[in-house]
C-alpha atoms as a PDB file:
ATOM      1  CA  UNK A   1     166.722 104.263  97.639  1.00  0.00           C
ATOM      2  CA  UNK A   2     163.834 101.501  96.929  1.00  0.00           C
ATOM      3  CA  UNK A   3     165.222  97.951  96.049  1.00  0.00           C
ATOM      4  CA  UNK A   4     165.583  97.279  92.121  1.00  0.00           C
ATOM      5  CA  UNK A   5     164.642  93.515  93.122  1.00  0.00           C
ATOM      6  CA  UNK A   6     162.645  92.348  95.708  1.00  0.00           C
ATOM      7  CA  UNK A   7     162.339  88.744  96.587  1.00  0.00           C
ATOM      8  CA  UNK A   8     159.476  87.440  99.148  1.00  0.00           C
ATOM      9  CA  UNK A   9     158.931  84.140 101.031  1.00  0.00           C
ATOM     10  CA  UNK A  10     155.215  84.814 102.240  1.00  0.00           C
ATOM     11  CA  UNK A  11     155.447  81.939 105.415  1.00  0.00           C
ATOM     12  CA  UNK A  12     152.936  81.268 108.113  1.00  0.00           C
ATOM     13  CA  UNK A  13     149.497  80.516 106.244  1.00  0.00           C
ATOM     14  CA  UNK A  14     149.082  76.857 107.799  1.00  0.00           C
ATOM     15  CA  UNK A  15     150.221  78.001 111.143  1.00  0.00           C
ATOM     16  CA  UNK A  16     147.867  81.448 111.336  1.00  0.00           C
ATOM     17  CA  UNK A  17     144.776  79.022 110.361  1.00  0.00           C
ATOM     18  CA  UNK A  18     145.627  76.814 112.962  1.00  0.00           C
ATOM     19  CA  UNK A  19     145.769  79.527 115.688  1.00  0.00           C
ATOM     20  CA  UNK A  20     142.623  80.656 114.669  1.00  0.00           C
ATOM     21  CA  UNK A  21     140.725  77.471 114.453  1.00  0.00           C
ATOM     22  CA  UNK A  22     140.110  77.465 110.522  1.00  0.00           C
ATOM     23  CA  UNK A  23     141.149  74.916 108.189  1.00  0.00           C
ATOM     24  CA  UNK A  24     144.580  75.019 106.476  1.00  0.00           C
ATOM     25  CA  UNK A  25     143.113  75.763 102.874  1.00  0.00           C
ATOM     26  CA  UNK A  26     141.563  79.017 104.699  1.00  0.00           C
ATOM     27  CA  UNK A  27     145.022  80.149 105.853  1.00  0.00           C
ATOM     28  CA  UNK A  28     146.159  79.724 102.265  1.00  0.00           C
ATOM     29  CA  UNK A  29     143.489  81.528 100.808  1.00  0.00           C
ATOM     30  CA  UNK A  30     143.414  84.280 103.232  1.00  0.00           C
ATOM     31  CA  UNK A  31     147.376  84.323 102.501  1.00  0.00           C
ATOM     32  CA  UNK A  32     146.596  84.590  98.867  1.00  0.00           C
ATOM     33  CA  UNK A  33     144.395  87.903  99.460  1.00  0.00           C
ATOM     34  CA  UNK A  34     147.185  89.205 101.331  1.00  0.00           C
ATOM     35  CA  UNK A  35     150.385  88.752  98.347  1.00  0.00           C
ATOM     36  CA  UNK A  36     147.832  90.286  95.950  1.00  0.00           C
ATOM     37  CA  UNK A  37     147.420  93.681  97.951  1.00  0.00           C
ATOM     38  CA  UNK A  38     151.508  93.277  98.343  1.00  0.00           C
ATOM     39  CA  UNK A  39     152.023  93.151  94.390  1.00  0.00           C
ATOM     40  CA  UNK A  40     150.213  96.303  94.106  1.00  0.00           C
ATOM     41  CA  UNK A  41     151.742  98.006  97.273  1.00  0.00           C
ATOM     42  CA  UNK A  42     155.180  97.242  96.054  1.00  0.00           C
ATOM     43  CA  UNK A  43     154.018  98.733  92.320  1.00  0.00           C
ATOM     44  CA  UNK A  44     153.298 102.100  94.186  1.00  0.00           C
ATOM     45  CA  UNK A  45     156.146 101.714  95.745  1.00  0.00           C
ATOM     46  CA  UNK A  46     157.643 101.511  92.462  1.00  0.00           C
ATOM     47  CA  UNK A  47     159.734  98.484  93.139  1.00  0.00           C
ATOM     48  CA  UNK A  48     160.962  97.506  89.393  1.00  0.00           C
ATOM     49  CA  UNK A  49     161.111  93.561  90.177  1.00  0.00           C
ATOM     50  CA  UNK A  50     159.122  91.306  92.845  1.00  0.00           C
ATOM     51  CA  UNK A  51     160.044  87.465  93.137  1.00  0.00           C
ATOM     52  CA  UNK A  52     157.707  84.946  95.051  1.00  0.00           C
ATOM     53  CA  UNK A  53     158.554  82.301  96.592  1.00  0.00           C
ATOM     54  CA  UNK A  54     155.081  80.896  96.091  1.00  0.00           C
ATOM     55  CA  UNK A  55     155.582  76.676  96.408  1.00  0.00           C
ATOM     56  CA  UNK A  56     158.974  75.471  97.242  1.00  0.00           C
ATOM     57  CA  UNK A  57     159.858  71.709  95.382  1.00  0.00           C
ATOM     58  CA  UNK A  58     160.075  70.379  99.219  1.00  0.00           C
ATOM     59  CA  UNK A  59     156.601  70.642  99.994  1.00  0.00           C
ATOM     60  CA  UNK A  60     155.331  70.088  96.700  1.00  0.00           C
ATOM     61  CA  UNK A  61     156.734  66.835  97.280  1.00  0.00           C
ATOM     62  CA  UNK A  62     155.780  66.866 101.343  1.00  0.00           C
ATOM     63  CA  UNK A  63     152.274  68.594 101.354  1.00  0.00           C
ATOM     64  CA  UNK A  64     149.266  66.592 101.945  1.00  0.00           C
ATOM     65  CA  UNK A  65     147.561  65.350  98.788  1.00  0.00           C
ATOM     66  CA  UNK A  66     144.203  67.180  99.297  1.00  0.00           C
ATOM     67  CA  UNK A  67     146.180  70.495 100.887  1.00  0.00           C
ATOM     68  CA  UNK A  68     148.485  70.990  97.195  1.00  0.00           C
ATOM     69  CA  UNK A  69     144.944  70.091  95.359  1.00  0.00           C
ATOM     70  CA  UNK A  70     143.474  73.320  97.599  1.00  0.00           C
ATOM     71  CA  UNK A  71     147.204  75.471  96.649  1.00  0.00           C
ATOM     72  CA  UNK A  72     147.019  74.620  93.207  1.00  0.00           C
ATOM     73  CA  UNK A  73     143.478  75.693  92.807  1.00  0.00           C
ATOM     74  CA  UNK A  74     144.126  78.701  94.689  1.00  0.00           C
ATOM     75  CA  UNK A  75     147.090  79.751  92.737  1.00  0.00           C
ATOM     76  CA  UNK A  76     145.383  79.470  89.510  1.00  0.00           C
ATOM     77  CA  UNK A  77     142.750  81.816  91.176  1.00  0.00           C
ATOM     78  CA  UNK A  78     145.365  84.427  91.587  1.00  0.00           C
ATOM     79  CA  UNK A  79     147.282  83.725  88.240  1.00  0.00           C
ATOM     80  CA  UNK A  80     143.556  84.397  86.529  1.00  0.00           C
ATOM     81  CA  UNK A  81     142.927  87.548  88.472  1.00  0.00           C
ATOM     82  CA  UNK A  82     146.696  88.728  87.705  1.00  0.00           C
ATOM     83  CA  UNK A  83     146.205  88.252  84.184  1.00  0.00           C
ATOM     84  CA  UNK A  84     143.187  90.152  84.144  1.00  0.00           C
ATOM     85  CA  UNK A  85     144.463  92.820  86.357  1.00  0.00           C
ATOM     86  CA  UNK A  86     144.424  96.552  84.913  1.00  0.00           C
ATOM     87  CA  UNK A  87     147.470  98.030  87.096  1.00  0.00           C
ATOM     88  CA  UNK A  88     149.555  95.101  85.501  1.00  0.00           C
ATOM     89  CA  UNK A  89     149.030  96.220  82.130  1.00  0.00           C
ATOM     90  CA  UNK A  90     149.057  99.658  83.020  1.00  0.00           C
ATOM     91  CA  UNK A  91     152.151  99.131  84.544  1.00  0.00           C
ATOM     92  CA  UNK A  92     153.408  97.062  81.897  1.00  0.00           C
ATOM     93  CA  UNK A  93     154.323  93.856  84.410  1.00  0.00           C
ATOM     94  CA  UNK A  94     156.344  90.910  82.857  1.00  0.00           C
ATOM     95  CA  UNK A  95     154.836  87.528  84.255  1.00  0.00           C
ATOM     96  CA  UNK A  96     157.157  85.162  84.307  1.00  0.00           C
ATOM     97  CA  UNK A  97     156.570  81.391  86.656  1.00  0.00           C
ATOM     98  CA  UNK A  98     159.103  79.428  87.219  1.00  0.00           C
ATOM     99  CA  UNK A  99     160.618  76.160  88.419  1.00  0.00           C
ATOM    100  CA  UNK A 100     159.542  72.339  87.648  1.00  0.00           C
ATOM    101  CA  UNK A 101     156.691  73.415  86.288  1.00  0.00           C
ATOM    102  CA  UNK A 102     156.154  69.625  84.630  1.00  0.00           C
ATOM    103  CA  UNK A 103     155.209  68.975  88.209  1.00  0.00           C
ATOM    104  CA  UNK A 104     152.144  70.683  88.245  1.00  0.00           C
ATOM    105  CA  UNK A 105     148.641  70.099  87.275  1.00  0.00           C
ATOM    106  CA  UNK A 106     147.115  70.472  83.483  1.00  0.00           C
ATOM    107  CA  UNK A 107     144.843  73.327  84.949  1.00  0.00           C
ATOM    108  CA  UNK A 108     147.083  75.097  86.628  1.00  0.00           C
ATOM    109  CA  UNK A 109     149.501  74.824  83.313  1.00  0.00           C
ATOM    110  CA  UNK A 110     146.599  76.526  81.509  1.00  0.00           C
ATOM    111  CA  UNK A 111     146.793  79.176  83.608  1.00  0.00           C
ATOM    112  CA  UNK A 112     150.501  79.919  83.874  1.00  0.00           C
ATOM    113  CA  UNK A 113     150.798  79.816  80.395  1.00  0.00           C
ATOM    114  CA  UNK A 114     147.557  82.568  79.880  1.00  0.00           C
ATOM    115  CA  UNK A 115     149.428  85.079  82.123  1.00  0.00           C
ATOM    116  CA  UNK A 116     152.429  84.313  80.851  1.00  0.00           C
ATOM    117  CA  UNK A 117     151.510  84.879  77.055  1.00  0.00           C
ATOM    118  CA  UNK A 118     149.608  88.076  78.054  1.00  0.00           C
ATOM    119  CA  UNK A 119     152.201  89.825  79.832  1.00  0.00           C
ATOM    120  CA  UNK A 120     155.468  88.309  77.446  1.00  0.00           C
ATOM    121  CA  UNK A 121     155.661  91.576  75.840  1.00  0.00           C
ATOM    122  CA  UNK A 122     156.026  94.179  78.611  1.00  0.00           C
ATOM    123  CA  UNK A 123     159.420  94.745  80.089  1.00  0.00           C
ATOM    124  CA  UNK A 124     158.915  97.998  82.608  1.00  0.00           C
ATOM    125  CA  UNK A 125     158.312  95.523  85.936  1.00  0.00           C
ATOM    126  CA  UNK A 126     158.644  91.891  86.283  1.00  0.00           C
ATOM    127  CA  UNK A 127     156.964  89.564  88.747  1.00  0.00           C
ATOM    128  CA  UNK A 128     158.323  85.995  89.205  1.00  0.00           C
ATOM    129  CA  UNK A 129     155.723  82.921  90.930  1.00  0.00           C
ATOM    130  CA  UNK A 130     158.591  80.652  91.571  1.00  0.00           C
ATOM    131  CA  UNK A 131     156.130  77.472  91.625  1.00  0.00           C
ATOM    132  CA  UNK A 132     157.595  73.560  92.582  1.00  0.00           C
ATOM    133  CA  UNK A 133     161.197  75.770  92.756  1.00  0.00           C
ATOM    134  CA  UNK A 134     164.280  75.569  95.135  1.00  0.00           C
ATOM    135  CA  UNK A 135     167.615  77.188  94.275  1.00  0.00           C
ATOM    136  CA  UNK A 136     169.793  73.779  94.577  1.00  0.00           C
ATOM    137  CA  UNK A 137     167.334  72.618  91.352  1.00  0.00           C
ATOM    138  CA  UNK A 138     167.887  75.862  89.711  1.00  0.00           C
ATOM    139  CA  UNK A 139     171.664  75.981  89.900  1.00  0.00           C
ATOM    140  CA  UNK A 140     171.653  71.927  89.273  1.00  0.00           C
ATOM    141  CA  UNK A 141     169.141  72.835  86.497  1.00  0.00           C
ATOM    142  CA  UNK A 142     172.154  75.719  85.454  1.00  0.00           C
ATOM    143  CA  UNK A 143     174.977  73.635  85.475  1.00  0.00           C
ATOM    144  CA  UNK A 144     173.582  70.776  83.379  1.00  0.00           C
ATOM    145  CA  UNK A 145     172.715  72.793  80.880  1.00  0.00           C
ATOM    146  CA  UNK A 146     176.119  74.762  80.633  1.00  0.00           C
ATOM    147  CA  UNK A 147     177.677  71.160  80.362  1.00  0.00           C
ATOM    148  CA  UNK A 148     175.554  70.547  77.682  1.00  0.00           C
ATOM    149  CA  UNK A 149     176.272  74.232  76.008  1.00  0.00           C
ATOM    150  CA  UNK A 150     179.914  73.795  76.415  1.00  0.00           C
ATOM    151  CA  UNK A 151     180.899  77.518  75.808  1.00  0.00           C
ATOM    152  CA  UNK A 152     184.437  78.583  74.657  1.00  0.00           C
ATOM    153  CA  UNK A 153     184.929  80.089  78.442  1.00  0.00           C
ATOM    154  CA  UNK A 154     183.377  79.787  81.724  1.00  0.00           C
ATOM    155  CA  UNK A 155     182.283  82.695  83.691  1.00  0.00           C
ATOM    156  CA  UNK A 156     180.237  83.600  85.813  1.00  0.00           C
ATOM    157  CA  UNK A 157     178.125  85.596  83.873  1.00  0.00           C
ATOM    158  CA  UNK A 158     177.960  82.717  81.479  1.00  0.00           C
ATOM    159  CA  UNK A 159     176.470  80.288  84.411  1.00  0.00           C
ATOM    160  CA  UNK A 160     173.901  83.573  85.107  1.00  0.00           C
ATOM    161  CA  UNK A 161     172.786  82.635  81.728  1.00  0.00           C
ATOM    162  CA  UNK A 162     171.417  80.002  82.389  1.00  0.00           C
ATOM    163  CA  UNK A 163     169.229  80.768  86.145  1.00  0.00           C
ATOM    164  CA  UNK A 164     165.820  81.238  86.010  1.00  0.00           C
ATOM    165  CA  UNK A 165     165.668  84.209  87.716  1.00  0.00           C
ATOM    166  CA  UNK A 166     168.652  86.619  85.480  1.00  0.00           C
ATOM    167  CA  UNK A 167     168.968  89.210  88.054  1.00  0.00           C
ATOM    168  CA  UNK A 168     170.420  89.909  91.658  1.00  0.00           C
ATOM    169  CA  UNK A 169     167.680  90.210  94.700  1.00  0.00           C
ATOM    170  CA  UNK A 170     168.558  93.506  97.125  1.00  0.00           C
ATOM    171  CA  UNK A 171     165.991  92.474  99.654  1.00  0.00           C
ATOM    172  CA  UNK A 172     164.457  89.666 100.908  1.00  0.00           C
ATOM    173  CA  UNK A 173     161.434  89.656 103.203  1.00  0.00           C
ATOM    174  CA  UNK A 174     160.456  86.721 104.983  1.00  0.00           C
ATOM    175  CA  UNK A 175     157.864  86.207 107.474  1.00  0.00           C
ATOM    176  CA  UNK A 176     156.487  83.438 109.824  1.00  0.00           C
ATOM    177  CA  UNK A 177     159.459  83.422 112.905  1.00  0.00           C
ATOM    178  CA  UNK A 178     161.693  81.399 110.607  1.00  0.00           C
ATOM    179  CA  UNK A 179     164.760  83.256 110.010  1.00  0.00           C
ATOM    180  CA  UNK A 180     166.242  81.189 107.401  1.00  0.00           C
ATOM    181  CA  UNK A 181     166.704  81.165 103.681  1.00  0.00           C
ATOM    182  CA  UNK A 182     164.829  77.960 102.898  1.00  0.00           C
ATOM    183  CA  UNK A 183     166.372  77.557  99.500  1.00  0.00           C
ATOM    184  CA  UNK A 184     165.267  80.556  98.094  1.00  0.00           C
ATOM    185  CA  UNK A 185     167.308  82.132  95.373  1.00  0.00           C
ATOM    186  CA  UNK A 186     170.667  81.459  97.112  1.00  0.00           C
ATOM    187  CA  UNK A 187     172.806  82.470  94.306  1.00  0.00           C
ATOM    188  CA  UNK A 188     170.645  85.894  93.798  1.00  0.00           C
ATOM    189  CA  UNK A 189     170.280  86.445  97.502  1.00  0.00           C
ATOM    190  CA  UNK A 190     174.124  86.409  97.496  1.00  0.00           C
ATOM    191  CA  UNK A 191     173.882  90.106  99.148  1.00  0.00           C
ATOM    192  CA  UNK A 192     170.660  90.683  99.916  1.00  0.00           C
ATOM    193  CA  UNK A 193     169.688  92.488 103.108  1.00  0.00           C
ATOM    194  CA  UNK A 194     167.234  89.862 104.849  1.00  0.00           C
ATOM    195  CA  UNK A 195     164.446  90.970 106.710  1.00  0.00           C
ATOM    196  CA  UNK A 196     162.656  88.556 109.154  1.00  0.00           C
ATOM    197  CA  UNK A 197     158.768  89.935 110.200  1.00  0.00           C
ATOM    198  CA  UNK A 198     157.602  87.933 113.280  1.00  0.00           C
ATOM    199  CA  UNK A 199     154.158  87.772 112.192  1.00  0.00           C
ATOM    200  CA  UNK A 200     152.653  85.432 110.121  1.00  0.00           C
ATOM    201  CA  UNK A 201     152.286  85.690 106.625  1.00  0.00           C
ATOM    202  CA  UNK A 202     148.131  86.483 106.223  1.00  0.00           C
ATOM    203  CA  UNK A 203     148.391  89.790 109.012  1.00  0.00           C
ATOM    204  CA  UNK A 204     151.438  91.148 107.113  1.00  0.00           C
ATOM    205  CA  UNK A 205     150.230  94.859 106.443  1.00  0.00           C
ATOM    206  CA  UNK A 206     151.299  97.537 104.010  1.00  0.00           C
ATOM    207  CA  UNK A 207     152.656  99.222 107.200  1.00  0.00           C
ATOM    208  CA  UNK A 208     155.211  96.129 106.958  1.00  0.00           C
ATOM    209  CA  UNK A 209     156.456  96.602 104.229  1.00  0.00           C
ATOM    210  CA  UNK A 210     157.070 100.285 104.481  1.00  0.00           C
ATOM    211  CA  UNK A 211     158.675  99.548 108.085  1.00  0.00           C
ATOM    212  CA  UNK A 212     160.849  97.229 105.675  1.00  0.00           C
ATOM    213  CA  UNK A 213     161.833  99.542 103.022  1.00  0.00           C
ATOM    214  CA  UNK A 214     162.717 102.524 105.041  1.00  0.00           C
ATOM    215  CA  UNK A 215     165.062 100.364 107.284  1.00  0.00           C
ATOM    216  CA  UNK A 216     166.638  98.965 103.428  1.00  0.00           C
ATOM    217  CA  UNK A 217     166.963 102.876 102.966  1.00  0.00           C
ATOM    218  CA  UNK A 218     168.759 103.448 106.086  1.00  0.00           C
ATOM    219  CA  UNK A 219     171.228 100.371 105.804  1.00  0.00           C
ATOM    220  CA  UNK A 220     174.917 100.539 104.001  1.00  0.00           C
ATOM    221  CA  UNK A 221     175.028  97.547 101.597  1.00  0.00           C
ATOM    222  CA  UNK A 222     178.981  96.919 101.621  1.00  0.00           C
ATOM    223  CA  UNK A 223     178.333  93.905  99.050  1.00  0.00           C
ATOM    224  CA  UNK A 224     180.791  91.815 100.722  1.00  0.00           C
ATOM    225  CA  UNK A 225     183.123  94.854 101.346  1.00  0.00           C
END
Protein backbone atom coordinates (compact mmCIF):
# COMPACT_ATOMS: atom_id res chain seq x y z
CA UNK A 1 0.00 0.00 0.00
CA UNK A 2 1.64 3.51 -1.20
CA UNK A 3 1.46 6.35 1.48
CA UNK A 4 -1.73 8.74 1.10
CA UNK A 5 0.78 11.56 2.45
CA UNK A 6 4.21 11.85 2.04
CA UNK A 7 6.27 14.40 3.81
CA UNK A 8 10.12 15.09 2.74
CA UNK A 9 13.02 16.97 4.41
CA UNK A 10 15.49 17.03 1.31
CA UNK A 11 18.96 17.67 3.75
CA UNK A 12 22.56 17.68 2.70
CA UNK A 13 22.83 20.33 -0.26
CA UNK A 14 25.51 22.63 1.62
CA UNK A 15 27.38 19.66 2.85
CA UNK A 16 27.47 17.57 -0.76
CA UNK A 17 28.88 21.00 -2.37
CA UNK A 18 31.37 21.20 0.11
CA UNK A 19 32.66 17.61 -0.42
CA UNK A 20 32.88 18.23 -3.85
CA UNK A 21 34.62 21.51 -3.90
CA UNK A 22 31.65 23.69 -5.42
CA UNK A 23 30.10 26.56 -3.89
CA UNK A 24 27.08 26.22 -1.54
CA UNK A 25 24.53 27.91 -4.06
CA UNK A 26 25.66 24.89 -6.49
CA UNK A 27 24.67 22.28 -3.89
CA UNK A 28 21.33 24.05 -3.66
CA UNK A 29 20.74 24.20 -7.14
CA UNK A 30 21.86 20.80 -7.95
CA UNK A 31 19.44 19.84 -4.87
CA UNK A 32 16.71 21.70 -6.59
CA UNK A 33 17.10 19.47 -9.91
CA UNK A 34 16.94 16.58 -7.76
CA UNK A 35 13.17 17.40 -5.65
CA UNK A 36 11.85 18.20 -9.15
CA UNK A 37 12.56 14.60 -10.66
CA UNK A 38 11.16 13.40 -6.97
CA UNK A 39 7.70 15.32 -7.50
CA UNK A 40 7.24 13.52 -10.64
CA UNK A 41 8.60 10.07 -9.40
CA UNK A 42 6.28 10.18 -6.49
CA UNK A 43 3.23 11.23 -9.15
CA UNK A 44 3.98 7.83 -10.94
CA UNK A 45 4.10 6.43 -7.99
CA UNK A 46 0.77 7.75 -7.49
CA UNK A 47 1.38 9.16 -4.08
CA UNK A 48 -1.95 11.42 -3.54
CA UNK A 49 -0.06 14.15 -1.26
CA UNK A 50 3.80 15.26 -1.10
CA UNK A 51 4.89 17.90 1.65
CA UNK A 52 8.37 19.72 1.46
CA UNK A 53 10.14 20.80 3.87
CA UNK A 54 11.77 23.30 1.56
CA UNK A 55 13.20 26.37 4.15
CA UNK A 56 12.74 25.81 7.78
CA UNK A 57 12.05 29.47 9.90
CA UNK A 58 15.56 28.55 11.73
CA UNK A 59 17.70 29.08 8.92
CA UNK A 60 15.74 31.58 7.29
CA UNK A 61 16.66 33.45 10.22
CA UNK A 62 20.44 31.70 10.46
CA UNK A 63 21.47 31.44 6.70
CA UNK A 64 24.00 33.73 5.36
CA UNK A 65 22.58 36.86 3.75
CA UNK A 66 23.92 36.23 0.19
CA UNK A 67 23.24 32.13 0.59
CA UNK A 68 18.97 32.84 1.30
CA UNK A 69 19.37 35.63 -1.66
CA UNK A 70 20.82 32.39 -3.90
CA UNK A 71 17.62 29.93 -2.13
CA UNK A 72 15.14 32.40 -2.75
CA UNK A 73 16.07 32.89 -6.32
CA UNK A 74 16.33 29.32 -6.79
CA UNK A 75 13.02 28.50 -5.36
CA UNK A 76 11.23 30.89 -7.46
CA UNK A 77 13.02 29.03 -10.38
CA UNK A 78 11.31 25.88 -9.41
CA UNK A 79 7.90 27.50 -8.33
CA UNK A 80 7.96 29.03 -12.19
CA UNK A 81 8.81 25.73 -13.78
CA UNK A 82 6.07 23.94 -11.44
CA UNK A 83 3.54 26.25 -12.52
CA UNK A 84 4.25 25.73 -15.97
CA UNK A 85 4.62 22.06 -15.67
CA UNK A 86 2.20 19.81 -17.93
CA UNK A 87 2.13 16.54 -15.58
CA UNK A 88 0.83 19.01 -12.81
CA UNK A 89 -2.08 19.97 -14.67
CA UNK A 90 -2.50 16.76 -16.12
CA UNK A 91 -2.48 15.41 -12.90
CA UNK A 92 -4.55 17.99 -11.52
CA UNK A 93 -1.83 19.00 -8.52
CA UNK A 94 -3.06 21.49 -5.78
CA UNK A 95 -0.09 23.99 -4.99
CA UNK A 96 -0.33 25.11 -1.88
CA UNK A 97 3.13 27.15 0.12
CA UNK A 98 3.09 27.62 3.33
CA UNK A 99 4.48 29.14 6.52
CA UNK A 100 5.60 32.95 7.33
CA UNK A 101 5.42 33.69 4.08
CA UNK A 102 5.55 37.74 5.09
CA UNK A 103 9.15 36.77 5.56
CA UNK A 104 10.01 36.38 2.18
CA UNK A 105 11.00 38.47 -0.69
CA UNK A 106 8.44 40.57 -3.11
CA UNK A 107 9.74 38.28 -6.04
CA UNK A 108 9.52 35.29 -4.63
CA UNK A 109 5.77 36.39 -3.34
CA UNK A 110 5.04 36.87 -7.06
CA UNK A 111 5.80 33.63 -7.67
CA UNK A 112 4.09 31.69 -4.90
CA UNK A 113 1.11 33.42 -5.50
CA UNK A 114 1.25 32.53 -9.69
CA UNK A 115 1.42 28.78 -8.80
CA UNK A 116 -0.74 29.06 -6.26
CA UNK A 117 -3.65 30.80 -8.29
CA UNK A 118 -3.02 28.36 -11.19
CA UNK A 119 -3.31 25.22 -9.45
CA UNK A 120 -6.27 26.57 -6.61
CA UNK A 121 -8.76 24.69 -8.49
CA UNK A 122 -7.50 21.10 -8.76
CA UNK A 123 -8.02 18.80 -5.85
CA UNK A 124 -6.78 15.09 -7.23
CA UNK A 125 -2.94 15.61 -5.65
CA UNK A 126 -1.60 18.24 -3.48
CA UNK A 127 1.97 19.42 -3.08
CA UNK A 128 2.91 21.61 -0.06
CA UNK A 129 6.54 24.05 -0.24
CA UNK A 130 6.52 24.62 3.42
CA UNK A 131 8.74 27.94 2.98
CA UNK A 132 10.16 30.13 6.38
CA UNK A 133 7.93 27.10 8.32
CA UNK A 134 8.55 25.06 11.58
CA UNK A 135 5.79 23.11 13.32
CA UNK A 136 6.17 24.99 16.90
CA UNK A 137 5.01 28.33 14.60
CA UNK A 138 2.33 26.38 13.03
CA UNK A 139 0.73 24.96 16.15
CA UNK A 140 1.56 28.53 17.99
CA UNK A 141 0.11 30.01 14.74
CA UNK A 142 -3.08 27.24 15.54
CA UNK A 143 -3.66 27.98 18.92
CA UNK A 144 -3.81 31.78 18.64
CA UNK A 145 -6.15 31.69 16.28
CA UNK A 146 -8.56 29.13 18.05
CA UNK A 147 -8.30 31.65 21.07
CA UNK A 148 -9.34 34.17 18.92
CA UNK A 149 -12.27 31.82 17.25
CA UNK A 150 -13.45 30.79 20.59
CA UNK A 151 -15.63 27.78 19.40
CA UNK A 152 -18.55 26.36 21.51
CA UNK A 153 -16.15 23.09 22.14
CA UNK A 154 -12.63 22.20 21.86
CA UNK A 155 -11.47 19.23 20.01
CA UNK A 156 -9.08 18.11 18.41
CA UNK A 157 -10.38 18.17 15.17
CA UNK A 158 -11.33 21.73 15.85
CA UNK A 159 -7.43 22.69 16.58
CA UNK A 160 -6.77 20.54 12.99
CA UNK A 161 -8.74 23.35 11.66
CA UNK A 162 -6.70 25.58 12.01
CA UNK A 163 -2.85 23.79 10.78
CA UNK A 164 -1.57 24.59 7.69
CA UNK A 165 -1.07 21.40 6.53
CA UNK A 166 -5.08 19.62 7.23
CA UNK A 167 -3.95 16.15 6.87
CA UNK A 168 -1.87 13.31 8.65
CA UNK A 169 1.79 12.43 7.02
CA UNK A 170 2.30 8.29 6.73
CA UNK A 171 5.90 8.68 5.77
CA UNK A 172 8.57 10.81 6.22
CA UNK A 173 11.85 10.65 4.31
CA UNK A 174 14.74 12.43 5.41
CA UNK A 175 18.15 12.43 4.16
CA UNK A 176 21.63 13.93 5.01
CA UNK A 177 22.83 11.43 8.27
CA UNK A 178 20.58 13.48 10.53
CA UNK A 179 18.07 11.29 12.00
CA UNK A 180 15.93 13.77 13.58
CA UNK A 181 12.65 15.51 13.02
CA UNK A 182 13.92 19.08 12.85
CA UNK A 183 10.55 20.60 13.46
CA UNK A 184 8.90 19.26 10.69
CA UNK A 185 5.19 18.70 10.89
CA UNK A 186 5.32 17.27 14.46
CA UNK A 187 1.70 17.17 15.01
CA UNK A 188 1.13 15.38 11.38
CA UNK A 189 4.17 13.21 11.76
CA UNK A 190 2.42 11.99 14.97
CA UNK A 191 2.67 8.27 13.35
CA UNK A 192 4.59 8.47 10.60
CA UNK A 193 7.07 5.74 9.72
CA UNK A 194 10.50 7.77 9.44
CA UNK A 195 12.94 6.86 7.06
CA UNK A 196 16.57 8.15 7.40
CA UNK A 197 18.75 7.78 3.77
CA UNK A 198 22.49 8.23 4.59
CA UNK A 199 23.21 10.02 1.53
CA UNK A 200 22.96 13.42 0.91
CA UNK A 201 20.16 15.09 -0.42
CA UNK A 202 21.46 16.00 -4.36
CA UNK A 203 22.55 11.87 -5.07
CA UNK A 204 19.14 10.74 -3.71
CA UNK A 205 17.91 8.49 -6.73
CA UNK A 206 14.52 7.21 -7.80
CA UNK A 207 15.98 3.82 -6.69
CA UNK A 208 15.64 5.60 -3.10
CA UNK A 209 12.66 6.18 -3.00
CA UNK A 210 11.37 2.90 -4.26
CA UNK A 211 13.86 1.16 -1.63
CA UNK A 212 11.65 3.52 0.70
CA UNK A 213 8.24 2.68 -0.32
CA UNK A 214 8.52 -1.01 -0.55
CA UNK A 215 10.02 -1.16 3.05
CA UNK A 216 6.58 1.38 4.05
CA UNK A 217 4.75 -1.63 2.26
CA UNK A 218 6.32 -4.24 4.27
CA UNK A 219 5.98 -2.43 7.77
CA UNK A 220 2.76 -2.86 10.28
CA UNK A 221 1.71 0.71 11.24
CA UNK A 222 0.14 -0.09 14.83
CA UNK A 223 -0.69 3.83 15.13
CA UNK A 224 0.26 3.87 18.64
CA UNK A 225 -1.29 0.36 19.22
Amino acid sequence: MRPHHLGLIPDGNRRWAREHGLEVWQGHERGVRVLEDFLHWCLEEDIPEVTVYTLSLENLEKRPAEELRHLFRLMNQCLRRVERDRTIHEKEVRVRVLGRLNRLPGFLLTGVRRVVEATKSYNCRHLNFLIAYSAQDELFSALKRLMTSRPARLTRQVLEKYLWVKRPVDMVIRTGKEHRLSNFLLYQAAYAELFFVDKYWPDFTREDLERCLEEFERRQRRMGG
